[in-house]
C-alpha atoms as a PDB file:
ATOM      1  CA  UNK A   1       0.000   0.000   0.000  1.00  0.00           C
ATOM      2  CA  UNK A   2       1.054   3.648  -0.341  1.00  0.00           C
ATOM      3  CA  UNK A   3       2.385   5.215   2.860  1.00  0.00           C
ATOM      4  CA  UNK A   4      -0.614   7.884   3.415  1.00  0.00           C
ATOM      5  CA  UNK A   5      -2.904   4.720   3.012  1.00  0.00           C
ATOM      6  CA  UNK A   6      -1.717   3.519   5.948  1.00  0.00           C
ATOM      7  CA  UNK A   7      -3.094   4.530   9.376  1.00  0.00           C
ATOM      8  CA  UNK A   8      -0.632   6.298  11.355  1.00  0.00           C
ATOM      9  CA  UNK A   9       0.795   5.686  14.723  1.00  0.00           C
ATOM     10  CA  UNK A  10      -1.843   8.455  16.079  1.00  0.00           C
ATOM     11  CA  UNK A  11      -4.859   7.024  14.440  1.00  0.00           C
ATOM     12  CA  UNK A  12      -4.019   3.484  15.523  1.00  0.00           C
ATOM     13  CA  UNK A  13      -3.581   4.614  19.336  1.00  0.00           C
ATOM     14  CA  UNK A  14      -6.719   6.484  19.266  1.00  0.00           C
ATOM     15  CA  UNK A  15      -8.826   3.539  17.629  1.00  0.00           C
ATOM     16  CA  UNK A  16      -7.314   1.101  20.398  1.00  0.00           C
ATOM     17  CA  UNK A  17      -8.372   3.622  23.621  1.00  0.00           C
ATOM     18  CA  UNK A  18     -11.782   3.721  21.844  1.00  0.00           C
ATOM     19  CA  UNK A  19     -12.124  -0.056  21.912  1.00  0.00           C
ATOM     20  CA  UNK A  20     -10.764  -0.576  25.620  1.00  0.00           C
ATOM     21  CA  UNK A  21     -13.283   2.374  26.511  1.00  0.00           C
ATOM     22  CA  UNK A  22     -15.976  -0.606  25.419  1.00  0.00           C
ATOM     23  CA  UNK A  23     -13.982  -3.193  27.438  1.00  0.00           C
ATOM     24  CA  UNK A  24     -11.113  -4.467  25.528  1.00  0.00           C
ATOM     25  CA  UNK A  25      -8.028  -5.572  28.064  1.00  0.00           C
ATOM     26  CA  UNK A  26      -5.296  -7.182  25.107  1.00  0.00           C
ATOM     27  CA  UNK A  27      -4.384  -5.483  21.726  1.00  0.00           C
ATOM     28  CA  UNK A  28      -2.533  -7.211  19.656  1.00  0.00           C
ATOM     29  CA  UNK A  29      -0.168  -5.882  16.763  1.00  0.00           C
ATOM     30  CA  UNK A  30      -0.184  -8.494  13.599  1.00  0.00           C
ATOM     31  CA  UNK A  31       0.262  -8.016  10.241  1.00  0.00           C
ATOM     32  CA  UNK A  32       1.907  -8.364   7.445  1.00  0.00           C
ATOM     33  CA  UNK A  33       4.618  -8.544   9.516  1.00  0.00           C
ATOM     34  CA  UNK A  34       4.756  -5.382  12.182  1.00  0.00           C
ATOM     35  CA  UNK A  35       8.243  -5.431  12.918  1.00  0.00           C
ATOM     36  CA  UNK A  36       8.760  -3.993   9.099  1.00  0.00           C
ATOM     37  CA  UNK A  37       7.042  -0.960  10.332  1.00  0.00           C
ATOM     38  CA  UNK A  38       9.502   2.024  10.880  1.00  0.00           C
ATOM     39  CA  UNK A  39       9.664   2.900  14.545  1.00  0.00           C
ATOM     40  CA  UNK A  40       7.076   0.024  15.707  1.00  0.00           C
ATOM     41  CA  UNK A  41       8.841   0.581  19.801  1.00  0.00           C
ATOM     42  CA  UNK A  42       7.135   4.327  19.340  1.00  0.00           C
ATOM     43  CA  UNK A  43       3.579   3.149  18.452  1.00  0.00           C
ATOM     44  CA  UNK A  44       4.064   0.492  21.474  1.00  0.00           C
ATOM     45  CA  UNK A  45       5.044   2.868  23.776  1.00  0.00           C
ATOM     46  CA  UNK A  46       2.351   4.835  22.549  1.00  0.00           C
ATOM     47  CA  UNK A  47      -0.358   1.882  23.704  1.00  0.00           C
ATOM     48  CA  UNK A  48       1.071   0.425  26.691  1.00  0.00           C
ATOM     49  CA  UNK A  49       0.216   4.214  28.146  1.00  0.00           C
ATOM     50  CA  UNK A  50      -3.289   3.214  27.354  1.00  0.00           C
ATOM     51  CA  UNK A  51      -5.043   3.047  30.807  1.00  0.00           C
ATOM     52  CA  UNK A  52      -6.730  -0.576  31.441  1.00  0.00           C
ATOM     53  CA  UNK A  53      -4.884  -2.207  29.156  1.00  0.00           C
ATOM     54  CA  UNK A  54      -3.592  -5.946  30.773  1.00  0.00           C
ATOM     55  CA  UNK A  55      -1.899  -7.497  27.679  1.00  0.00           C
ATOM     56  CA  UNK A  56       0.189  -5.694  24.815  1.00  0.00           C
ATOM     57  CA  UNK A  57       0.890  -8.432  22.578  1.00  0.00           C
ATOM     58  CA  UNK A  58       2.858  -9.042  18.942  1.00  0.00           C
ATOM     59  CA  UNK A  59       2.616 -11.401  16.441  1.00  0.00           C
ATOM     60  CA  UNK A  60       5.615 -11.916  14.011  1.00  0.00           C
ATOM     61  CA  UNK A  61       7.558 -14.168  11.887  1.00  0.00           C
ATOM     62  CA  UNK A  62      10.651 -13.545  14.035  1.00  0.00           C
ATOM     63  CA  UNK A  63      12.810 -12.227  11.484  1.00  0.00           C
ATOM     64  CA  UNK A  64      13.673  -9.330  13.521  1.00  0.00           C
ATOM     65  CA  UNK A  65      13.035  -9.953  16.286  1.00  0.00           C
ATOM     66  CA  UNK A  66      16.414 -10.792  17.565  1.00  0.00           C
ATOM     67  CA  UNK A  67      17.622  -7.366  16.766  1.00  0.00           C
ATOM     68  CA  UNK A  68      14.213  -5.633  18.099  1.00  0.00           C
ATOM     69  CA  UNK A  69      13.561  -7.972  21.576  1.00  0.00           C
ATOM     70  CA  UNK A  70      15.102  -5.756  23.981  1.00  0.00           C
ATOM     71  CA  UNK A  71      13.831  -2.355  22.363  1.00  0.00           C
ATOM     72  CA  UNK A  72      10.105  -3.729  21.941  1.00  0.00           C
ATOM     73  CA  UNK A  73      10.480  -4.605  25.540  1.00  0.00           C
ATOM     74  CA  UNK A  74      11.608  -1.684  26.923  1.00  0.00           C
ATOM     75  CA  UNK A  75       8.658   0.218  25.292  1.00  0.00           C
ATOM     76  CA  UNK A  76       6.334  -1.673  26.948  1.00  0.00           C
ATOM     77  CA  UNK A  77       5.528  -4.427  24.404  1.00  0.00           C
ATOM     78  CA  UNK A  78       3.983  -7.793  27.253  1.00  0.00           C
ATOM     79  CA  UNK A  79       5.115 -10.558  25.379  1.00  0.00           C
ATOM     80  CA  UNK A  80       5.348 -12.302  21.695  1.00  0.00           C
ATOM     81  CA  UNK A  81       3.822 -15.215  19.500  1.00  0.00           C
ATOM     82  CA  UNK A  82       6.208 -16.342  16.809  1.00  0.00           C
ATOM     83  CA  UNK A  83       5.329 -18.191  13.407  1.00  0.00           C
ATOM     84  CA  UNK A  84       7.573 -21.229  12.739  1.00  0.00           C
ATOM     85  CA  UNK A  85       6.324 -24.050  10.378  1.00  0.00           C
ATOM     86  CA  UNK A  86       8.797 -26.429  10.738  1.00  0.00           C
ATOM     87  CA  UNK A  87      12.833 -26.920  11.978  1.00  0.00           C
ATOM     88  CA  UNK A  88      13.522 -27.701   8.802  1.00  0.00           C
ATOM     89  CA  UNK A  89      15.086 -24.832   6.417  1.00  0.00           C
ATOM     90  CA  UNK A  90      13.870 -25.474   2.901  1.00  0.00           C
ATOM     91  CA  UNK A  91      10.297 -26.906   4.071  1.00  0.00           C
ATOM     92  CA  UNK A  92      10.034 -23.368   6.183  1.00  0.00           C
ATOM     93  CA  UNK A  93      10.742 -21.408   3.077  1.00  0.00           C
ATOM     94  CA  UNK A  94       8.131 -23.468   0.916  1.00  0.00           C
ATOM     95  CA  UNK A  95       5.470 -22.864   3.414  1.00  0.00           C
ATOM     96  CA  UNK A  96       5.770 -19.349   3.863  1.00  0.00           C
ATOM     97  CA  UNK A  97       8.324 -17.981   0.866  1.00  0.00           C
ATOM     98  CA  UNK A  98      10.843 -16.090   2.805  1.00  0.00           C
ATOM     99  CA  UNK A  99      14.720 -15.650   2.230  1.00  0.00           C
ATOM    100  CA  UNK A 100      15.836 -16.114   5.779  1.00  0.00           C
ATOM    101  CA  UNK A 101      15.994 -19.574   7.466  1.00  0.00           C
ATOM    102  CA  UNK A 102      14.725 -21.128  10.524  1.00  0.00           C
ATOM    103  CA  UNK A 103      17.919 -20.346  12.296  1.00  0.00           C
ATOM    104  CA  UNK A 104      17.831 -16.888  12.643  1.00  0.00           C
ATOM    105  CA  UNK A 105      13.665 -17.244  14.168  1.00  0.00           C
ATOM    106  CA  UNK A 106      15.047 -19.590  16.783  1.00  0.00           C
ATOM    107  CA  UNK A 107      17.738 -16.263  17.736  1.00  0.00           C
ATOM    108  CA  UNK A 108      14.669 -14.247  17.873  1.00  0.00           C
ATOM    109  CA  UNK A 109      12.516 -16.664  19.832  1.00  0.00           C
ATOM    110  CA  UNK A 110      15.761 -16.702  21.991  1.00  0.00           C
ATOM    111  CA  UNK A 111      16.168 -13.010  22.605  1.00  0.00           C
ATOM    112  CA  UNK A 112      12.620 -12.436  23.125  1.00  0.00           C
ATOM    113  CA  UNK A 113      12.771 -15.145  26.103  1.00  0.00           C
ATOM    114  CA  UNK A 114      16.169 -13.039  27.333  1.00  0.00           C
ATOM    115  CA  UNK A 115      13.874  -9.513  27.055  1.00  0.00           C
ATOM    116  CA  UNK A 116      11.166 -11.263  29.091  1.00  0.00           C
ATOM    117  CA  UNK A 117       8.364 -10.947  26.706  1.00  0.00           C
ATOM    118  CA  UNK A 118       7.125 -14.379  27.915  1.00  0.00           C
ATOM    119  CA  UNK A 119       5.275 -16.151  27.450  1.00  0.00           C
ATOM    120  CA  UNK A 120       6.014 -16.982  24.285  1.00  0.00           C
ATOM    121  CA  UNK A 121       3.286 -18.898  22.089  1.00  0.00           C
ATOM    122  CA  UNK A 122       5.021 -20.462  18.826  1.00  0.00           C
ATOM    123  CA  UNK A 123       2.195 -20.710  16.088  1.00  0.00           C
ATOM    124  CA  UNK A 124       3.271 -23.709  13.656  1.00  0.00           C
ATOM    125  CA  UNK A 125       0.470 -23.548  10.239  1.00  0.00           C
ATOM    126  CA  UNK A 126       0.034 -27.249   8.930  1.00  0.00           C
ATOM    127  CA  UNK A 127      -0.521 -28.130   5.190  1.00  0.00           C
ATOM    128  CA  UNK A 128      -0.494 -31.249   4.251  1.00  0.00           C
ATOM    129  CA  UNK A 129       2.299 -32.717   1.933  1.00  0.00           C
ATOM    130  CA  UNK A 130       4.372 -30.112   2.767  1.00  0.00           C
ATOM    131  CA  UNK A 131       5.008 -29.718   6.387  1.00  0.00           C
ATOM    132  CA  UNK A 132       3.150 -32.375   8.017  1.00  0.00           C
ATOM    133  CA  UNK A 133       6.148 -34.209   8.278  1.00  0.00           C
ATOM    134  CA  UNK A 134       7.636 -31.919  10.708  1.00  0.00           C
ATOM    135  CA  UNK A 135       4.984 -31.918  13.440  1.00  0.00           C
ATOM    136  CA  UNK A 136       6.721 -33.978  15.686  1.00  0.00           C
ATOM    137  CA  UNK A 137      10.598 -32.493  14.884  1.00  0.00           C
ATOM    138  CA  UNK A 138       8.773 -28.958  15.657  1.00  0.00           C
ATOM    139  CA  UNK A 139       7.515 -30.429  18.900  1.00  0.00           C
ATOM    140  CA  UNK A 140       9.971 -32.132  20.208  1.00  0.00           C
ATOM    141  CA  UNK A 141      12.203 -29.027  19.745  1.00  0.00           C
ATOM    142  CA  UNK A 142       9.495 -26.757  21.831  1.00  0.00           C
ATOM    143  CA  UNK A 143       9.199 -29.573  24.656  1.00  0.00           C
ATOM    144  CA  UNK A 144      10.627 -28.131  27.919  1.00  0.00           C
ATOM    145  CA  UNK A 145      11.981 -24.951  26.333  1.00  0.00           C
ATOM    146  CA  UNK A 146       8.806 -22.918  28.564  1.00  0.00           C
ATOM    147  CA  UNK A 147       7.486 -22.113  24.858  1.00  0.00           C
ATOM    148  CA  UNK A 148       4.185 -22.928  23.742  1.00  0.00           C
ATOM    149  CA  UNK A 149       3.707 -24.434  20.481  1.00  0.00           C
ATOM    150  CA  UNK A 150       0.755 -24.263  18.758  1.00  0.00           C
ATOM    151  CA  UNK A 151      -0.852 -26.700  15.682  1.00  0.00           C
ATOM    152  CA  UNK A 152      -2.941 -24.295  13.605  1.00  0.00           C
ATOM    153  CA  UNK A 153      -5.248 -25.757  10.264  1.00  0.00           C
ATOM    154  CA  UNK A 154      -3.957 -24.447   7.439  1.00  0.00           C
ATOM    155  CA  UNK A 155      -6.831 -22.201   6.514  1.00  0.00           C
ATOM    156  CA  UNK A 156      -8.825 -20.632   3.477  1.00  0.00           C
ATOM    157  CA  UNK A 157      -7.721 -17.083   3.820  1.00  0.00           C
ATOM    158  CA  UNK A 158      -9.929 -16.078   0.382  1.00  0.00           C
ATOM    159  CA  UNK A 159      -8.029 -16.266  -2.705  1.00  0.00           C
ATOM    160  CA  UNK A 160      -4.020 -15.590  -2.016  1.00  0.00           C
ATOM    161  CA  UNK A 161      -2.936 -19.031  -0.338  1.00  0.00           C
ATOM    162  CA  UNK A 162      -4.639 -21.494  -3.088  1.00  0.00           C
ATOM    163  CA  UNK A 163      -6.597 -23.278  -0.369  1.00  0.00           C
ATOM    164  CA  UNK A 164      -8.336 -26.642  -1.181  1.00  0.00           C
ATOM    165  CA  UNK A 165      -9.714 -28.730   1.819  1.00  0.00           C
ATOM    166  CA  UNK A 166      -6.946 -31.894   0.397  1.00  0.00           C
ATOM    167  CA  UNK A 167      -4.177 -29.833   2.341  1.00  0.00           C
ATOM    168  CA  UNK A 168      -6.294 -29.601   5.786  1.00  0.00           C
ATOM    169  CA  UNK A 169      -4.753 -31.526   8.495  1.00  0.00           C
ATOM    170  CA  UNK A 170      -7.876 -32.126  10.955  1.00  0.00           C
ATOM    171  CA  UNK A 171      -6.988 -31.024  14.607  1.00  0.00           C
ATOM    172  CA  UNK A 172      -7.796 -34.340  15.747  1.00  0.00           C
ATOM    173  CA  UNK A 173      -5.028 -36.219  13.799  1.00  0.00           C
ATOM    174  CA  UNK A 174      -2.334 -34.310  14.755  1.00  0.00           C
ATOM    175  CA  UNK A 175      -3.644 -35.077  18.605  1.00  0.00           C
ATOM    176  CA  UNK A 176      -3.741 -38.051  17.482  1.00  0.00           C
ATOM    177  CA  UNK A 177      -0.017 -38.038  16.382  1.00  0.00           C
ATOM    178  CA  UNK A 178       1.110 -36.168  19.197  1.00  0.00           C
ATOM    179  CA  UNK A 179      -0.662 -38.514  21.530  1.00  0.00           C
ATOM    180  CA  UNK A 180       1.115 -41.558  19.881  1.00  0.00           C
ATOM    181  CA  UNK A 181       4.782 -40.221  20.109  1.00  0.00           C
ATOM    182  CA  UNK A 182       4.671 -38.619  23.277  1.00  0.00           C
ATOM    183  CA  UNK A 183       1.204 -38.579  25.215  1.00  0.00           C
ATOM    184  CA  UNK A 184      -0.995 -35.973  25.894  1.00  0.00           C
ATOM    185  CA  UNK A 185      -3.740 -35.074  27.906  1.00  0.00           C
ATOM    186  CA  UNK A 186      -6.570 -32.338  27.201  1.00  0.00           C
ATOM    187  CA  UNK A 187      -6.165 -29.250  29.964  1.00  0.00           C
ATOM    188  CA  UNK A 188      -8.644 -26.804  30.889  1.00  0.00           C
ATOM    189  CA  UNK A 189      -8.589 -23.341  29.119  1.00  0.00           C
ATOM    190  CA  UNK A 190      -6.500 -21.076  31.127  1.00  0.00           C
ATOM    191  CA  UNK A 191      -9.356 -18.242  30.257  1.00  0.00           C
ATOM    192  CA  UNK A 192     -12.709 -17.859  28.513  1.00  0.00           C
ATOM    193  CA  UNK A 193     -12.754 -17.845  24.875  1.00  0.00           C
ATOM    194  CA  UNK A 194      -9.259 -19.241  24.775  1.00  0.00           C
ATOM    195  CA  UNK A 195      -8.157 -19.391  20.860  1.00  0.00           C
ATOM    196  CA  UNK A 196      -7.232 -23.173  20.836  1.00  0.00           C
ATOM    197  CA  UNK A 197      -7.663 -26.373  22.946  1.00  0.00           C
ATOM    198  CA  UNK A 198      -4.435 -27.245  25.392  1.00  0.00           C
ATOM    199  CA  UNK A 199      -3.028 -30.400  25.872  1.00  0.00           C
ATOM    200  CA  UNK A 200      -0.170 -31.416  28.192  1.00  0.00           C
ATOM    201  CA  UNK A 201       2.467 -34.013  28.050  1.00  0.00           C
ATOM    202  CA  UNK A 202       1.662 -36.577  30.838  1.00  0.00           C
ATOM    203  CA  UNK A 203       5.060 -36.804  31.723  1.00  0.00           C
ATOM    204  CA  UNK A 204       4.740 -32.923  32.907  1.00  0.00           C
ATOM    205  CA  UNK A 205       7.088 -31.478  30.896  1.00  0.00           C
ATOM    206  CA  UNK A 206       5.109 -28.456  28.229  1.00  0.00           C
ATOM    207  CA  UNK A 207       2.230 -27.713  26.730  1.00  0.00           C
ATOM    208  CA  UNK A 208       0.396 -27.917  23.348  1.00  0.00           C
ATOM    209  CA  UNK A 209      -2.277 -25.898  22.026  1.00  0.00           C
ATOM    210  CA  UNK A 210      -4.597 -27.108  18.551  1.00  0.00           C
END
């Protein structure tokens, strides 16, 4: 988009105090990717003054976030969900055509645990014939690291990913999966309306969301 299309640091503060004047407690910055966005630790600064607010939350594909942990912390940023398809390099690029390898996420992931924007929720798309296969690399990985990772169906976003139903994998299989390799065990949602279903390993050690 053209630069004046975009809404400005003022105009995106002043729509998120309206909604937290109607009750909203957690904004969320997404994208696109945010962190491309010139002087993102002003705009975050700019919210976290936002009275009421309980949970200032970003979304990215963890690019740069290594570089941008400690800043985005310091302005006031809560905590960060990273997207990571798979441990493998060229299968990550396929699923989400990028020219920077799985490597330089897990620095990210890394620094953003060292800045203390935890906790940190890893979001892992599935699409069959393509990353399937890494399901259990990506959670084995996760296990034990205090990271959440999260299975998410690869889904129909209109007409820019090429969805057809063929490249779904159901929730319930990769439970299934999970369940086989390790066990797991369904837990409670931690609030109302939580986003996806937890499960736990039985031996203790993480969590798993679907």
């Amino acid at each position: 988009m053209d630069r004046g299309a975009l809404l400005s640091f003022e105009e995106i503060d002043r729509v998120a105090r309206s909604f937290v004047r109607h009750g909203v407690r957690k904004l969320r910055l997404t994208g696109g990717e945010p962190l491309l966005r010139k002087v993102i630790e002003g705009l975050i600064a700019k919210l976290a003054l936002t009275p009421d607010v309980e949970d200032l939350t970003l979304t990215t594909n963890g690019a740069l976030l290594a570089r941008k942990a400690a800043d985005l912390a310091e302005a006031g940023l809560c905590r960060v969900t990273v997207s990571l398809d798979s441990m493998d390099d060229t299968v990550f690029m396929a699923m989400n055509d990028v020219g920077f390898g799985v490597r330089g996420v897990l620095d990210g992931v890394a620094a953003a645990a060292e800045a203390g924007l935890t906790p940190i929720k890893i979001n892992m798309v599935v699409k069959r014939g393509v990353n399937d296969g890494s399901i259990i690399a990506m959670a084995r990985h996760f296990k034990g690291s205090g990271h959440t990772l999260r299975f998410i169906e690869y889904m129909d976003v209109g007409t820019t990913n090429g969805w057809r139903l063929d490249d779904v994998v159901p929730g319930r299989d990769i439970v299934e999966m999970l369940d086989r390799e390790f066990g797991i065990e369904p837990v409670d949602p931690s609030y109302r309306g939580e986003v996806a279903q937890r499960w736990c390993y039985r031996d203790g050690i993480g969590l798993v969301g679907v």
